[in-house]
N, C-alpha and C. Protein backbone atom coordinates (compact mmCIF):
# COMPACT_ATOMS: atom_id res chain seq x y z
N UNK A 1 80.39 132.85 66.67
CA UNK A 1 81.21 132.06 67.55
C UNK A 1 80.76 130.60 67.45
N UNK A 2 81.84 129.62 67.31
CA UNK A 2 81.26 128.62 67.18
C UNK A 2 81.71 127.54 68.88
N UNK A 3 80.57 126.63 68.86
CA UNK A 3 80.90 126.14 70.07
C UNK A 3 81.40 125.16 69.97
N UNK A 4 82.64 124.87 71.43
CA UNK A 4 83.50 123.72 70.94
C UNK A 4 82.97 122.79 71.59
N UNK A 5 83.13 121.51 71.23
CA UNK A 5 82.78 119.88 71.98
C UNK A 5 83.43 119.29 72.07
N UNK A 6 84.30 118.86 73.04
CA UNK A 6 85.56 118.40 73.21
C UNK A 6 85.15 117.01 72.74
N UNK A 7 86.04 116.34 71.88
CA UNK A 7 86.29 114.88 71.37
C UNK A 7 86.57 113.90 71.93
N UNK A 8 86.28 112.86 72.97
CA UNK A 8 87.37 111.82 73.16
C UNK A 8 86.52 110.42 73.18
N UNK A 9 86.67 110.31 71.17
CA UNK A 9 86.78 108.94 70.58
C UNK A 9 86.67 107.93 71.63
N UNK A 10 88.07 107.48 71.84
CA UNK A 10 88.05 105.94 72.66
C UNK A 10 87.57 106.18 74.32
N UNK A 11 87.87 106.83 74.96
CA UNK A 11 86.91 107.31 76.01
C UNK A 11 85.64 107.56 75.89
N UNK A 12 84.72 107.72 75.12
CA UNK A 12 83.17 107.79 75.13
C UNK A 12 83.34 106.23 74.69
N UNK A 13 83.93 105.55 73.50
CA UNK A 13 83.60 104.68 73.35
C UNK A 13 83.47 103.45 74.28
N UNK A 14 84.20 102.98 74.83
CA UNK A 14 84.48 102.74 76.64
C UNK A 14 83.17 103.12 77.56
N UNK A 15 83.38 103.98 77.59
CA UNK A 15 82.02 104.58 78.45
C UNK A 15 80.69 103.97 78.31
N UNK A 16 80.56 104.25 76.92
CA UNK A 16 79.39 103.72 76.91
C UNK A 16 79.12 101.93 76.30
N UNK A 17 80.06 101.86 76.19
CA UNK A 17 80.35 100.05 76.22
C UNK A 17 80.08 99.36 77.64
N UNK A 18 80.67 100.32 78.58
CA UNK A 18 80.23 99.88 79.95
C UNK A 18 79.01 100.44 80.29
N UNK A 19 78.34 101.09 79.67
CA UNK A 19 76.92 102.10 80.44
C UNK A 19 77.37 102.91 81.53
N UNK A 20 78.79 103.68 81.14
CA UNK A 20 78.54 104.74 82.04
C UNK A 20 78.25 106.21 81.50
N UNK A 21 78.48 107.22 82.16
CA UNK A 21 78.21 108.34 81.81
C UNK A 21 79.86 108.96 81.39
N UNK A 22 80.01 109.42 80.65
CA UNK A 22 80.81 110.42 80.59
C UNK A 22 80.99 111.63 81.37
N UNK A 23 81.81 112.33 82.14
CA UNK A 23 82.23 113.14 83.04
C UNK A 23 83.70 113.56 82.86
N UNK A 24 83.89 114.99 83.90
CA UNK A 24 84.42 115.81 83.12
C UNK A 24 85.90 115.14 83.76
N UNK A 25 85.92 114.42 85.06
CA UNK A 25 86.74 114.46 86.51
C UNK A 25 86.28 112.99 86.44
N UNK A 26 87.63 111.82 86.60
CA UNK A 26 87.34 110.57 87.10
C UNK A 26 88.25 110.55 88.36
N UNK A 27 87.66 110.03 89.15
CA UNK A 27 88.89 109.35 90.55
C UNK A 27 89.23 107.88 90.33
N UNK A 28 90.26 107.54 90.79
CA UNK A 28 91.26 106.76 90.81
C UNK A 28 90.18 105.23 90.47
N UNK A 29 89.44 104.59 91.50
CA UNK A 29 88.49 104.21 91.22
C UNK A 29 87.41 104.05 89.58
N UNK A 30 87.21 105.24 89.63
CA UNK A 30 85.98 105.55 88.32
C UNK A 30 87.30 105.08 87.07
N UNK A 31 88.15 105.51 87.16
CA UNK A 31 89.45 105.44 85.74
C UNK A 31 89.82 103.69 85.49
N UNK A 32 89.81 102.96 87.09
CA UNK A 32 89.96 101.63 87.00
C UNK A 32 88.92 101.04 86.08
N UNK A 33 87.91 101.40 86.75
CA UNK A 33 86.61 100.46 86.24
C UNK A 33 86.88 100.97 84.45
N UNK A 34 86.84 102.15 84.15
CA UNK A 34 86.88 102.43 82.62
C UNK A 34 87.68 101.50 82.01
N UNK A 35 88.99 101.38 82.47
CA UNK A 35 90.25 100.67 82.07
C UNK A 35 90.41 99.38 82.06
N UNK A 36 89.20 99.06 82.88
CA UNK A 36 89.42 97.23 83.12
C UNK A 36 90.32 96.81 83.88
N UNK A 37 91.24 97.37 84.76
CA UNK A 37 92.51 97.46 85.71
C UNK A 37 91.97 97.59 87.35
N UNK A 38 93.15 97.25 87.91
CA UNK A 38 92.97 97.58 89.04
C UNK A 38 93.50 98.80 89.47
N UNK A 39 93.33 99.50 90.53
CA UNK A 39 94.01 100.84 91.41
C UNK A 39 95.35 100.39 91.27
N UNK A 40 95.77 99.78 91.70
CA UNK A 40 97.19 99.53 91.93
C UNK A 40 97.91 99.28 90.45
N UNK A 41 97.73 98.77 89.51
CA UNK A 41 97.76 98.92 88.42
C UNK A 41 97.80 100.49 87.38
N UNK A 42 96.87 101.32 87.76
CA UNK A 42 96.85 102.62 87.52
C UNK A 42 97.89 103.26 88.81
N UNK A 43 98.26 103.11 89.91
CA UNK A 43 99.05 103.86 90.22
C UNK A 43 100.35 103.75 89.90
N UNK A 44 100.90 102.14 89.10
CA UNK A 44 102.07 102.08 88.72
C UNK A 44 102.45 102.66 87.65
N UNK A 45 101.09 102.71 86.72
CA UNK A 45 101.54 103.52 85.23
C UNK A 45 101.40 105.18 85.57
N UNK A 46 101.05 105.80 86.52
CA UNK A 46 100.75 106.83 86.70
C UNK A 46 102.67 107.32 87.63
N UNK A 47 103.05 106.40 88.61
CA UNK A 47 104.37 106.10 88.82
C UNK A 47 105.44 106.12 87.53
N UNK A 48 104.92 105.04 86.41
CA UNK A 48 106.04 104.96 85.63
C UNK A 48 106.18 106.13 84.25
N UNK A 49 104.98 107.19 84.69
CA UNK A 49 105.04 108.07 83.66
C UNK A 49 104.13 107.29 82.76
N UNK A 50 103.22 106.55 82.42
CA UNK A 50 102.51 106.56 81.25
C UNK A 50 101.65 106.84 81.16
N UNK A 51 100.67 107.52 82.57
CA UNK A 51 99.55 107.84 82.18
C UNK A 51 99.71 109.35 83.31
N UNK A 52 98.93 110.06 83.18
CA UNK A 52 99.07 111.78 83.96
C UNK A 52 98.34 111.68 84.51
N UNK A 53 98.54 111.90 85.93
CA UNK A 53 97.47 112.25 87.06
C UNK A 53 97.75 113.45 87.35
N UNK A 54 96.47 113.99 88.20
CA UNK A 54 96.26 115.49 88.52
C UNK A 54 96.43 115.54 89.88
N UNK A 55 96.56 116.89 91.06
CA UNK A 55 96.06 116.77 91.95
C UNK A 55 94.88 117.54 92.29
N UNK A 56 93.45 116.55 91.84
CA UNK A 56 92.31 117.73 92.18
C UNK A 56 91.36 116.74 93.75
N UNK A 57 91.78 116.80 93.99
CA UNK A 57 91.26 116.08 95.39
C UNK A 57 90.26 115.81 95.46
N UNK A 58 89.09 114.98 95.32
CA UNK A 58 89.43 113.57 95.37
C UNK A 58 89.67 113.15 93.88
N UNK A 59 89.64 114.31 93.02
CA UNK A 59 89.12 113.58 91.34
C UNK A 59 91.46 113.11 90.82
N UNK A 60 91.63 112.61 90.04
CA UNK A 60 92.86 112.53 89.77
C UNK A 60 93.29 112.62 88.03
N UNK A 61 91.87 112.36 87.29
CA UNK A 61 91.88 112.67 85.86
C UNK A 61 91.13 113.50 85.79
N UNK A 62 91.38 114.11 84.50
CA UNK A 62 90.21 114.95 83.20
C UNK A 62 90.03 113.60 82.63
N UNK A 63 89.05 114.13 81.58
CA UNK A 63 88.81 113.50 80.29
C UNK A 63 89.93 113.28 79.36
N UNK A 64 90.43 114.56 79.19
CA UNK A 64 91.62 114.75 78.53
C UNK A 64 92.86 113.52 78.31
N UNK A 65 93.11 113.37 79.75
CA UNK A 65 94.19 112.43 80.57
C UNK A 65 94.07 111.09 80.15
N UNK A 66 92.51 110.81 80.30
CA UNK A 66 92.00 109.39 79.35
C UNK A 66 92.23 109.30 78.25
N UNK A 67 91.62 110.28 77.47
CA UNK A 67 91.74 110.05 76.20
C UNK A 67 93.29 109.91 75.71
N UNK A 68 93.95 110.87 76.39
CA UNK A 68 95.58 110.80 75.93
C UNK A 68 96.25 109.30 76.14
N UNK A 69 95.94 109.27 77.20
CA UNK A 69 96.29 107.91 77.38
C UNK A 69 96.01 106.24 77.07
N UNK A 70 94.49 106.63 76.69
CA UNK A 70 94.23 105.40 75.37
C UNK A 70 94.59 105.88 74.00
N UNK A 71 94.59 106.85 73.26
CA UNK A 71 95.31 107.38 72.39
C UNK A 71 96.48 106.38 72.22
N UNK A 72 97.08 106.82 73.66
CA UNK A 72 98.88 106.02 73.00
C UNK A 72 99.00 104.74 73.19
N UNK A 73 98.03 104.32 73.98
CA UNK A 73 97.96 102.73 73.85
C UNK A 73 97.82 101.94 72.66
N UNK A 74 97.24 102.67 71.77
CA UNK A 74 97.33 101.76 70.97
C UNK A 74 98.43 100.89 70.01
N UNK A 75 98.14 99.76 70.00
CA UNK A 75 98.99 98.86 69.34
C UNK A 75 98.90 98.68 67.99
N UNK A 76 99.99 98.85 67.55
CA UNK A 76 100.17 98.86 65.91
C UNK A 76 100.90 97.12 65.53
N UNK A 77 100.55 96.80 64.30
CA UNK A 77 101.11 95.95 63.68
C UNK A 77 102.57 95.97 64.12
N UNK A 78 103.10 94.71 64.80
CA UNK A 78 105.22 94.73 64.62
C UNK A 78 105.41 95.37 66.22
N UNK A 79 104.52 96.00 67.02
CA UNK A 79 104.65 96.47 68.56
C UNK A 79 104.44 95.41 69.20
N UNK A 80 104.95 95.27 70.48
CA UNK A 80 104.77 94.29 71.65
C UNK A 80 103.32 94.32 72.36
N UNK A 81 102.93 93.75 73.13
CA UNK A 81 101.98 93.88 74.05
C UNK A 81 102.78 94.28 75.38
N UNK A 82 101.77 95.50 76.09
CA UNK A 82 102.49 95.14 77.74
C UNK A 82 102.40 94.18 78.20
């Protein structure tokens, strides 16, 4: 059996650019600071569909959720900026 280690590239990278820890559950808060954003800022993209929130009370991401969501951020050559 081999053991799995879940991947998330630009989320660890982040993480530890800021000196934090990686964890499994961020709250609304912990996801700002990762993001460089404010709360209110994450609740509009979480409103406009671009990023997935959970309801795990108090936590509102996985890891997963991050990673997906810097995943698609990224900007390619000939794309706009938000």
């Amino acid at each position: 059996m081999v053991d799995y280690k879940p991947n998330y590239p630009f989320l660890e990278a982040l993480v530890a650019q800021l000196g934090l820890t990686l964890k499994g559950r961020y709250t609304l808060k912990d996801a700002a600071q990762i993001l460089g954003v404010s709360i209110r800022t994450l609740q509009d993209r979480i409103r406009n569909g671009k990023l997935r929130a959970r309801n795990l009370t108090p936590y509102r991401f996985l890891s997963d959720d991050l990673e997906d969501y810097l995943r698609c951020s990224v900007i390619t050559r000939g794309q706009d900026a938000e």
